[in-house]
Protein backbone atom coordinates (compact mmCIF):
# COMPACT_ATOMS: atom_id res chain seq x y z
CA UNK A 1 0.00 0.00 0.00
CA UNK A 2 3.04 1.85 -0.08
CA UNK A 3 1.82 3.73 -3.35
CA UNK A 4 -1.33 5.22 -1.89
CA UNK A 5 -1.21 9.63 -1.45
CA UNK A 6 -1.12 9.28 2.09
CA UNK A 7 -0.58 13.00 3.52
CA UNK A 8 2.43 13.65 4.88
CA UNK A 9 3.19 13.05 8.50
CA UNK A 10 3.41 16.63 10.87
CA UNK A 11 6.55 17.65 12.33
CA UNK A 12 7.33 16.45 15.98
CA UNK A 13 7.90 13.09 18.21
CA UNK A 14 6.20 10.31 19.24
CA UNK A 15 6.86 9.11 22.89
CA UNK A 16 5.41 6.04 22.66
CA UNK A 17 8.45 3.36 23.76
CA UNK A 18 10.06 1.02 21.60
CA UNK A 19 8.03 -1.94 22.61
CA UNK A 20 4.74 -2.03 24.06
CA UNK A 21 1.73 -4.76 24.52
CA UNK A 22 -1.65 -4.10 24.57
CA UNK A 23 -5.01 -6.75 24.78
CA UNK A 24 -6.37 -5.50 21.71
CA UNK A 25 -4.31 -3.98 18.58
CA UNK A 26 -6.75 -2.06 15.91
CA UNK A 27 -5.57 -0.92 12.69
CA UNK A 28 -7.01 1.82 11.10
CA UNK A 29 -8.20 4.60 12.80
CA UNK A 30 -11.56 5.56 11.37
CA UNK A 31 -14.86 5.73 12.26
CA UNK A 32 -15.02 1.77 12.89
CA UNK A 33 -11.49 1.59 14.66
CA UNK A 34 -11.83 4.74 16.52
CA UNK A 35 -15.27 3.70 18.10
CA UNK A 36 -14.07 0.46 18.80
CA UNK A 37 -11.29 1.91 21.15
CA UNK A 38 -13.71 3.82 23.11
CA UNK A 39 -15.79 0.72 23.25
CA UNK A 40 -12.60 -0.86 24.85
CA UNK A 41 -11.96 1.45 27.41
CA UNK A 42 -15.34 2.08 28.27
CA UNK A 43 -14.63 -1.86 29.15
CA UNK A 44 -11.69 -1.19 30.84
CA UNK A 45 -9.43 -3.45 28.24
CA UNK A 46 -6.24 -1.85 26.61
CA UNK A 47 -6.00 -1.45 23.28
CA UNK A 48 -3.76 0.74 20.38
CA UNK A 49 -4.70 2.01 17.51
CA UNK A 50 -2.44 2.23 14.16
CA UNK A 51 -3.00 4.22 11.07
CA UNK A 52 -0.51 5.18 8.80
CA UNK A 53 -2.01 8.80 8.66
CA UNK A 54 -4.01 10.82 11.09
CA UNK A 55 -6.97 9.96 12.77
CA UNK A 56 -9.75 10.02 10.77
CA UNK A 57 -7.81 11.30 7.71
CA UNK A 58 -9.09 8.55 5.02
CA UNK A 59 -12.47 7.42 3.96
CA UNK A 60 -14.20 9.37 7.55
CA UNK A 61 -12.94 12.38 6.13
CA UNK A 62 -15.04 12.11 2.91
CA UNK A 63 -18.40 10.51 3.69
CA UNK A 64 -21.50 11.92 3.33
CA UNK A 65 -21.13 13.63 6.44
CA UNK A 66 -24.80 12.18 7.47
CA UNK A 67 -26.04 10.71 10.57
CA UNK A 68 -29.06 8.95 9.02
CA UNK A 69 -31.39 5.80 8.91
CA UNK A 70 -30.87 5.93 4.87
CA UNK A 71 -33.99 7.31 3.61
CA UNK A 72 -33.62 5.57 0.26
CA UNK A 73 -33.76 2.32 1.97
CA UNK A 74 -37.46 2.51 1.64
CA UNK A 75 -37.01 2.74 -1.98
CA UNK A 76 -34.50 -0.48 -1.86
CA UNK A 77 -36.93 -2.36 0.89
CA UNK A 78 -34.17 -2.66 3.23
CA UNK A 79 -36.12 -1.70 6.43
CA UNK A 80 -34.44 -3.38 8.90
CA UNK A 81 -30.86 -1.39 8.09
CA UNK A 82 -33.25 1.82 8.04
CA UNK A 83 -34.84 0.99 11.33
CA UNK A 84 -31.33 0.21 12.84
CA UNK A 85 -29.86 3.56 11.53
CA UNK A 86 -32.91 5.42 12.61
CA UNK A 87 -31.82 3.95 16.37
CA UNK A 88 -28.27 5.24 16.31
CA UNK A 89 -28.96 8.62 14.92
CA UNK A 90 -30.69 9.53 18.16
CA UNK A 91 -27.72 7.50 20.00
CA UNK A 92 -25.24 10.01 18.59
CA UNK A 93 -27.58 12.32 19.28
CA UNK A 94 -27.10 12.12 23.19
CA UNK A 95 -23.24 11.52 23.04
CA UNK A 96 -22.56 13.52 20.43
CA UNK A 97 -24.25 16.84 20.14
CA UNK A 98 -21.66 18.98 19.80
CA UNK A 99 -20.88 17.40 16.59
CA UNK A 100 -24.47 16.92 15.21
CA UNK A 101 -26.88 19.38 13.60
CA UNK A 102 -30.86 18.25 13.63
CA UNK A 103 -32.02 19.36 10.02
CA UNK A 104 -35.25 18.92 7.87
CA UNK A 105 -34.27 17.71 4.72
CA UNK A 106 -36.89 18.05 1.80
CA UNK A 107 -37.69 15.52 -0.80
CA UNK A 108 -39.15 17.06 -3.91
CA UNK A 109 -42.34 15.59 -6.01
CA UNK A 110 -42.79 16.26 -9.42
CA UNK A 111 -46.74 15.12 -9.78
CA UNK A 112 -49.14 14.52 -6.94
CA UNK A 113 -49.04 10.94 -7.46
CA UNK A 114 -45.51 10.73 -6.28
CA UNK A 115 -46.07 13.24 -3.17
CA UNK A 116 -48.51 11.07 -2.02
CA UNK A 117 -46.20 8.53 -1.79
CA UNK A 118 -43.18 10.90 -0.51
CA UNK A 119 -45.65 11.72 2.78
CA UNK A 120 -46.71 7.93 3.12
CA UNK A 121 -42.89 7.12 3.25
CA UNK A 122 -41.41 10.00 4.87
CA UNK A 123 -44.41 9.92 7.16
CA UNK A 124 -43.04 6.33 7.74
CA UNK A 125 -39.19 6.93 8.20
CA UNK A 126 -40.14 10.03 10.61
CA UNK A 127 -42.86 7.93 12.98
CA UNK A 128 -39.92 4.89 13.41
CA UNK A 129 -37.42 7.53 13.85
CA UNK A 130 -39.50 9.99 16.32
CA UNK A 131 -36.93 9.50 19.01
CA UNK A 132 -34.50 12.99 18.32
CA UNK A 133 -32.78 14.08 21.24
CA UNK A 134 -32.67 18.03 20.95
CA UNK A 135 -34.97 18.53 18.10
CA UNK A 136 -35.17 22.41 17.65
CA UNK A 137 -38.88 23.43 18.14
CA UNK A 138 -38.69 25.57 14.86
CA UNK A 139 -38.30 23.09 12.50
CA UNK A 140 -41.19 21.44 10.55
CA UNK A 141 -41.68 17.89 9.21
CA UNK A 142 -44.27 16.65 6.71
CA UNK A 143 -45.64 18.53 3.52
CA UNK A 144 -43.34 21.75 2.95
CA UNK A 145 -45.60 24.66 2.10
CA UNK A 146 -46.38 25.87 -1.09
CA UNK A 147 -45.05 29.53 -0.44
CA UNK A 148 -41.84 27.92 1.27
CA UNK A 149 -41.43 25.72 -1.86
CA UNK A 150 -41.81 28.58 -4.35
CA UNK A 151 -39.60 30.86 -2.60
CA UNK A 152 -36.72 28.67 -2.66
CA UNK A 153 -34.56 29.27 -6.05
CA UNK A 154 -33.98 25.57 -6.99
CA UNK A 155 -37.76 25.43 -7.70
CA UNK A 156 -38.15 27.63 -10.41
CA UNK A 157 -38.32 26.38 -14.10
CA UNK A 158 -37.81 22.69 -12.50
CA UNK A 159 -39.68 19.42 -12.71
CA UNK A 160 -40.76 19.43 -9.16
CA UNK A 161 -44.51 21.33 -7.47
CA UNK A 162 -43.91 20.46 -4.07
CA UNK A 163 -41.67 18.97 -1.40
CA UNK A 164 -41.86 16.73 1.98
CA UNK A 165 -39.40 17.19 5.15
CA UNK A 166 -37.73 15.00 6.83
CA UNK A 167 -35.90 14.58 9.82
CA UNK A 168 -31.77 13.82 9.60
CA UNK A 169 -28.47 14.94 11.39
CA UNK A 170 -25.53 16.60 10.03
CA UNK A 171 -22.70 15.92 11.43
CA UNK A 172 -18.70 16.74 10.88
CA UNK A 173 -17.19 13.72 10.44
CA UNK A 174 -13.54 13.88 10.89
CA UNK A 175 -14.21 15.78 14.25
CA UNK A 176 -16.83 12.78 15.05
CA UNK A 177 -13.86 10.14 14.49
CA UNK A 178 -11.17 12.57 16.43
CA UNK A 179 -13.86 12.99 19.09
CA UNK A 180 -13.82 8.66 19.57
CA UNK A 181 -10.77 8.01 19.41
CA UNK A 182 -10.38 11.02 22.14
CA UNK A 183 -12.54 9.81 24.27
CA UNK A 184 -10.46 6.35 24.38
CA UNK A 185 -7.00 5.38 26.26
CA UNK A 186 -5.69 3.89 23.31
CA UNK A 187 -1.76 4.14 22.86
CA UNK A 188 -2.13 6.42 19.56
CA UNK A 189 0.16 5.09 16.51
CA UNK A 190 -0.83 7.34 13.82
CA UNK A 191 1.71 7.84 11.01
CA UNK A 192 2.58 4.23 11.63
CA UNK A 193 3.50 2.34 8.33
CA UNK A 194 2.99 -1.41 9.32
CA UNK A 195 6.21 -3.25 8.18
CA UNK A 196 6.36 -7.04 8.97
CA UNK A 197 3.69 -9.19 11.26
CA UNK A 198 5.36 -11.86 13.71
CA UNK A 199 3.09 -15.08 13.71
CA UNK A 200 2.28 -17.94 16.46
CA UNK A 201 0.06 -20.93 17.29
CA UNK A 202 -2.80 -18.41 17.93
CA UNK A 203 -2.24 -16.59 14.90
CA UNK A 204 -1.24 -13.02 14.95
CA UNK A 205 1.81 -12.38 17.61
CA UNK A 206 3.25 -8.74 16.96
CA UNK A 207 3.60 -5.97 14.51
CA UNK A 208 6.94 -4.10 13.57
CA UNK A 209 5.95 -0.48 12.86
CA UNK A 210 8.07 2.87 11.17
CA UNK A 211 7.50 6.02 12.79
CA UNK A 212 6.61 8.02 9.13
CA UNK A 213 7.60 11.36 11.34
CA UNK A 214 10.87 10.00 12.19
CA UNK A 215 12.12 6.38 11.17
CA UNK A 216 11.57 5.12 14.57
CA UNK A 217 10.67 1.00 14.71
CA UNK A 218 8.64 -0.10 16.79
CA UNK A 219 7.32 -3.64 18.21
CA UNK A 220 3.52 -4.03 18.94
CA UNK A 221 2.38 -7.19 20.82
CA UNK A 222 -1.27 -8.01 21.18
CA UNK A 223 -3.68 -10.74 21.91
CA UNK A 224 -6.41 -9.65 20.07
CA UNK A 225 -6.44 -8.13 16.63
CA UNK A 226 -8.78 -5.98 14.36
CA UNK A 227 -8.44 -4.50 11.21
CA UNK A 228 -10.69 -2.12 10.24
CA UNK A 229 -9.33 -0.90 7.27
CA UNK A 230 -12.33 0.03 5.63
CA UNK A 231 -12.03 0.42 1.25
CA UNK A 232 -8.02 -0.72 2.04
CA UNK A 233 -9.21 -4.15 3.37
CA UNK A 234 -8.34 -6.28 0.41
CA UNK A 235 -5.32 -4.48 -0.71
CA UNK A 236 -3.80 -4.95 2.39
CA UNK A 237 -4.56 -8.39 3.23
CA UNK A 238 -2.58 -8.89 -0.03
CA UNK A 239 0.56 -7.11 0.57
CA UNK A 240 0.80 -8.38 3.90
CA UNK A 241 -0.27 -11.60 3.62
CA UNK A 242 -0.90 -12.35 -0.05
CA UNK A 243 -4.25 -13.12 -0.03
CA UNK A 244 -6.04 -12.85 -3.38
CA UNK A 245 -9.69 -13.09 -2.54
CA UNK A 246 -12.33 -10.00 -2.84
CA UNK A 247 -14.03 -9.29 0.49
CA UNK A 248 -15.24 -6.10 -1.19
CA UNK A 249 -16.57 -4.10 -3.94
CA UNK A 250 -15.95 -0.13 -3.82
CA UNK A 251 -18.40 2.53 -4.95
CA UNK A 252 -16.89 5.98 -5.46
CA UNK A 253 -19.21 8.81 -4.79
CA UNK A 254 -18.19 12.49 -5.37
CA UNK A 255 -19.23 15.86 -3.66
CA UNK A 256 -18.74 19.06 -4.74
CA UNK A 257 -18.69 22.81 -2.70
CA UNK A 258 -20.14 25.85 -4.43
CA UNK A 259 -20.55 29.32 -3.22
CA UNK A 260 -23.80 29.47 -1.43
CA UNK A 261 -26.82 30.47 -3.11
CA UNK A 262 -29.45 33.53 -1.52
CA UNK A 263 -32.51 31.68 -0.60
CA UNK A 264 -31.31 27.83 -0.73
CA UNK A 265 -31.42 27.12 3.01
CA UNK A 266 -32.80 23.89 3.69
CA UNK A 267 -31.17 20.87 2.65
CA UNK A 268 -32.61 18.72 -0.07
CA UNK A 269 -32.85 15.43 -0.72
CA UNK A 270 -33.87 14.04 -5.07
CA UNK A 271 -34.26 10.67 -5.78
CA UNK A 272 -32.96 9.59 -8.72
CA UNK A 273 -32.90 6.49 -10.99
CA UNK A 274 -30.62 3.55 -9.76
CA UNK A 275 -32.07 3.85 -5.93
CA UNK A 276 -29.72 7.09 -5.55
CA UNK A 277 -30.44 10.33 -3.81
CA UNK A 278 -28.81 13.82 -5.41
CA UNK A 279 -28.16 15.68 -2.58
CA UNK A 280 -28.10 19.69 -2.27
CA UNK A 281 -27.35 20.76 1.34
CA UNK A 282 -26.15 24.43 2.63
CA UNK A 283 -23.52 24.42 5.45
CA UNK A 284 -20.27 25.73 6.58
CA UNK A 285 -20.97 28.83 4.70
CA UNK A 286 -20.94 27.05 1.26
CA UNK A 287 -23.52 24.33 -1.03
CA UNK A 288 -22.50 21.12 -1.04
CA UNK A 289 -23.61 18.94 -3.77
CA UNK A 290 -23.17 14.87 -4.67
CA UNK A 291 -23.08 12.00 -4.73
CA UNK A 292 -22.95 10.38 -7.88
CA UNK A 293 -21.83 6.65 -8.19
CA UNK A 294 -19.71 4.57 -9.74
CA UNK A 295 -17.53 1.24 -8.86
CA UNK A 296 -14.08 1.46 -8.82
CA UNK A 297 -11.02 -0.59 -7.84
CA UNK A 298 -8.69 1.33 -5.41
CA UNK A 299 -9.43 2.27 -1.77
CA UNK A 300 -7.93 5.98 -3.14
CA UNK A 301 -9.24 7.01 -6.42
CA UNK A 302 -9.40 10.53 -8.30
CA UNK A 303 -12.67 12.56 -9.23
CA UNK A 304 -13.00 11.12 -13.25
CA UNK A 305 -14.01 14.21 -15.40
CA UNK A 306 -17.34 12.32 -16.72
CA UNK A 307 -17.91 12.04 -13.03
CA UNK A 308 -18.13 15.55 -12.29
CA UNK A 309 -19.88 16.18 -15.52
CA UNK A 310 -22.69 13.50 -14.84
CA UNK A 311 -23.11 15.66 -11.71
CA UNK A 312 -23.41 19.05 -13.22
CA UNK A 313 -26.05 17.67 -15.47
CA UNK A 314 -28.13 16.39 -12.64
CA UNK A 315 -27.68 19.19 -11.36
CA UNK A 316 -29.19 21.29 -14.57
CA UNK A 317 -31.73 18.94 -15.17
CA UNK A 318 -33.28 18.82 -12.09
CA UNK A 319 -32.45 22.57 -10.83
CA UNK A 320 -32.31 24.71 -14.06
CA UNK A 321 -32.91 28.23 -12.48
CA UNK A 322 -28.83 28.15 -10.80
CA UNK A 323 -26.71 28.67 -12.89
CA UNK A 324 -24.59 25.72 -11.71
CA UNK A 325 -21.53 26.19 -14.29
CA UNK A 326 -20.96 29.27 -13.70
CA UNK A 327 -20.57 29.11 -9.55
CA UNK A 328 -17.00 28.94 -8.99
CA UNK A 329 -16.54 24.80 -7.43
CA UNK A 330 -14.60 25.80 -4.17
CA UNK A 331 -13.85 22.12 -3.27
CA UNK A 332 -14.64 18.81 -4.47
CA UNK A 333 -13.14 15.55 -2.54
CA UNK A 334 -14.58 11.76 -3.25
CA UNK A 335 -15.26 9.45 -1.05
CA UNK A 336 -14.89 5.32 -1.38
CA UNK A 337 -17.52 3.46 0.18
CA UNK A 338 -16.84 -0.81 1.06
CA UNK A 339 -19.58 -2.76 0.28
CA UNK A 340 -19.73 -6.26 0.95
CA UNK A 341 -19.01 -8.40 -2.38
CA UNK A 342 -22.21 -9.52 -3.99
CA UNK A 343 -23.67 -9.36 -7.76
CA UNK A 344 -25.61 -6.47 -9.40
CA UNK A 345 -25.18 -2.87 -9.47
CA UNK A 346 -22.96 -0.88 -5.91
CA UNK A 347 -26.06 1.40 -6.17
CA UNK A 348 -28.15 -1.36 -4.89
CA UNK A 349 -25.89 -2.92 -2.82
CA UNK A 350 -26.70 -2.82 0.98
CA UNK A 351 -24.27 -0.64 3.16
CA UNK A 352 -24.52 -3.35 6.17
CA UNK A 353 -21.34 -5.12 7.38
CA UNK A 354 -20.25 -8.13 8.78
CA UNK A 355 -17.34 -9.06 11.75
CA UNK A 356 -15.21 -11.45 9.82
CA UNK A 357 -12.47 -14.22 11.61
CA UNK A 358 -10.01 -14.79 9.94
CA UNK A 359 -10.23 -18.81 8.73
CA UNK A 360 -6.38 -19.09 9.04
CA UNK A 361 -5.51 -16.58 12.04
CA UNK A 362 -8.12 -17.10 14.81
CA UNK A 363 -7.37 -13.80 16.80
CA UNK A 364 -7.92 -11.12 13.59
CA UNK A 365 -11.40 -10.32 13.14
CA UNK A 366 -12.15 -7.77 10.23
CA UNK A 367 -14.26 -5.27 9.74
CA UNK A 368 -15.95 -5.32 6.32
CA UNK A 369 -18.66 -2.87 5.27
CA UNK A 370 -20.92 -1.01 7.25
CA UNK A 371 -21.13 3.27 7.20
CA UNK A 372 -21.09 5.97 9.35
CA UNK A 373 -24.35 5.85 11.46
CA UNK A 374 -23.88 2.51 12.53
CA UNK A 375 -20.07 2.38 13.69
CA UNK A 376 -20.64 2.70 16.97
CA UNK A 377 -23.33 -0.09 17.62
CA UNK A 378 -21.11 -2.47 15.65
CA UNK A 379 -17.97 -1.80 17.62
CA UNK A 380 -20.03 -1.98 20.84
CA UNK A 381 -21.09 -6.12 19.61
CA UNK A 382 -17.40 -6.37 18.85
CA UNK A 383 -16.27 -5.17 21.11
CA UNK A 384 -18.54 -7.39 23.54
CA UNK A 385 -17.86 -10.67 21.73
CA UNK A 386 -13.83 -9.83 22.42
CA UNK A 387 -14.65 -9.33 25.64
CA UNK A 388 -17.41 -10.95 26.54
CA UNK A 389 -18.50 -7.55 28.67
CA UNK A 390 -21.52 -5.58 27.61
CA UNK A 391 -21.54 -2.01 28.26
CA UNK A 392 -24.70 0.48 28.68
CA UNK A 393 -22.49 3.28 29.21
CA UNK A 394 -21.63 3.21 25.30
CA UNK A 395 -25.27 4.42 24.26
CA UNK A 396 -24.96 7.47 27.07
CA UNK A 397 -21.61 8.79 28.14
CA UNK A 398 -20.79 12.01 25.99
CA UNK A 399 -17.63 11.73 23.58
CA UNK A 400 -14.84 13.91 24.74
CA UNK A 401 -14.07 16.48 22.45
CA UNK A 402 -10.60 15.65 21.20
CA UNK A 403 -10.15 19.95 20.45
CA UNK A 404 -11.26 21.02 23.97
CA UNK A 405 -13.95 22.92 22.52
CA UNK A 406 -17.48 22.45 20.91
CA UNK A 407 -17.48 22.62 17.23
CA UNK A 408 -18.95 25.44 15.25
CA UNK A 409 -22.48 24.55 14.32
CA UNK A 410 -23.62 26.75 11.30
């Protein structure tokens, strides 16, 4: 993986000694490995936690930035994942407010017909999900009205005569993952390349790492492993262990940051064909835009030029009265999403995820799959079956806030 961008490391020194031990090593340190050492220590078990970047600085830092229950998983039928989504929304709700933002997204209709159905749905996905911790009294759910819709820009000259709200959180993901991992006592080994993995009768024994700040080597020694590696999964497991087989198939999906736009300030939410949702949403000062989809094969892949194009036109098509080409595009970033390996089209594959052991080293469990909203209540059963101690305190006790101070919510 030694080919992969990779930001450089900061200046300074880690302290951590030469050789330590821990119960549990993790590698990676996104949202899945930095919720699962917080799930440790809330346990009392030690653990590290090895990325060779920062914390948070791969595929957390370029999600959809959505705490959700995955509204187009009533289009897909997948109500179960919804339902369990819908759950830990209002979880990060409570331990995480700081670093969430309630909103109410609309959904546009283009003919009465399909409104009807929006408010059945929505009315649906809002009644499962009525538990929302610190709801803001002034926002409204259910059919948007008319003189709201028509005094919003992106419904002039369009295809759509109406819109219904919904209920989601924003949230700021990177923070979110720094925020986890901060609220852990895991020995932190970011900008640690991993170098060469020491084997014994129980499988994994240790882990030689280089210090990418300084050269330093160092020896990790664990009883317990986890990789959660996230679109880097398979690559790895075949550098460092040659393994050929696919655990995974990535989607790409692409967002892009325009100057905000007078009168666009709720968030929307357009279906679109293939069971995917265009999504328009003001924050941080700016309009972001995305996602479109497409499968690729590295963990780390460029925006393609069609790609962007296919999302201007969306973008014209379905909101013709912004002038979308000539906003100056004041960021754009892609993010890769793991889905577990299965046949048919990554737009209708399910973002769920499954704990994996390892059929040839029976103490490395990986993590494969899964998304943002759902991190933490995976780690937590991990974290449980490793060892074997359940913990209410993970759906209550606030995340510490790994910059001392709340985030800006705008």
């Amino acid at each position: 993986m030694s080919d992969i961008p990779w930001p450089a490391p900061p200046s300074g020194i880690c302290t951590v000694p030469p050789s330590l031990e821990v119960e549990v090593a993790i590698l990676g340190a996104g949202i899945h490995g930095a919720a699962l050492a917080r799930e440790l220590t809330l346990r009392g078990v030690s653990c590290a936690l090895v990325d060779r970047g920062a914390v948070g600085g791969g595929t957390s830092q370029w999600s959809s930035q959505l705490l959700h229950g995955g509204i187009r998983y009533l289009l897909t039928g997948d109500i179960r994942q919804m339902r369990e989504g819908l759950v830990e929304r209002a979880t990060w709700a409570r331990i995480a407010p700081h670093r969430c933002r309630w909103e109410a997204f609309w959904m546009p209709h283009r003919f009465g017909v399909e409104g009807l159905a929006h408010r059945f749905g929505i009315g649906l996905y809002d009644h499962w999900g009525a538990e929302r911790p610190g709801w803001p009294q002034g926002l409204e759910l259910g059919q948007v009205p008319r003189t709201a819709f028509r005094a919003d820009p992106r419904s002039a000259g369009g295809p759509f005569r109406g819109a219904t709200a919904y209920a989601d959180l924003i949230t700021w993901d990177r923070a979110l993952t720094r925020d986890l991992a901060a609220s852990s006592r895991a020995v932190p080994l970011d900008f640690h390349e991993p170098e060469h993995f020491e084997e014994g009768q129980e499988g994994l024994k240790a882990l030689t790492l280089t210090d990418r700040r300084d050269g330093t080597r160092r020896r990790l020694s664990a009883r317990r492993w986890v990789f959660a590696l996230g679109p880097w999964t398979d690559g790895a497991m075949s550098t460092w262990f040659g393994e050929t087989r696919k655990r995974l198939r990535l989607s790409s999906g692409i967002h892009l940051w325009f100057d905000p736009v007078p009168g666009c300030a709720s968030p929307w939410a357009i279906r679109r064909p293939g069971g995917r949702i265009l999504f328009i949403i003001p924050r941080d000062g700016l309009l972001q835009v995305g996602t479109t989809e497409r499968e690729v094969e590295e963990g780390w892949v460029p925006i393609a030029t069609g790609e962007r194009e296919e999302l201007l036109g969306a973008l014209e098509a379905n909101l013709p009265a912004i002038p979308w080409r000539q906003l100056p595009i004041r960021g754009e970033e892609v993010g890769v999403r793991p889905l577990l390996s299965a046949g048919g089209a990554t737009a209708r594959l399910s973002r769920g995820a499954m704990l994996q052991r390892h059929d040839r080293l029976p103490n490395l469990t990986l993590v494969l799959g899964g998304k943002l909203t759902t991190a933490r209540l995976l780690m937590a059963q991990l974290a449980t079956e490793l060892t074997g101690l359940p913990c209410e305190a993970s759906v209550t006790e606030p995340l510490s806030l790994w910059d001392g101070h709340p985030a800006q919510i705008r």
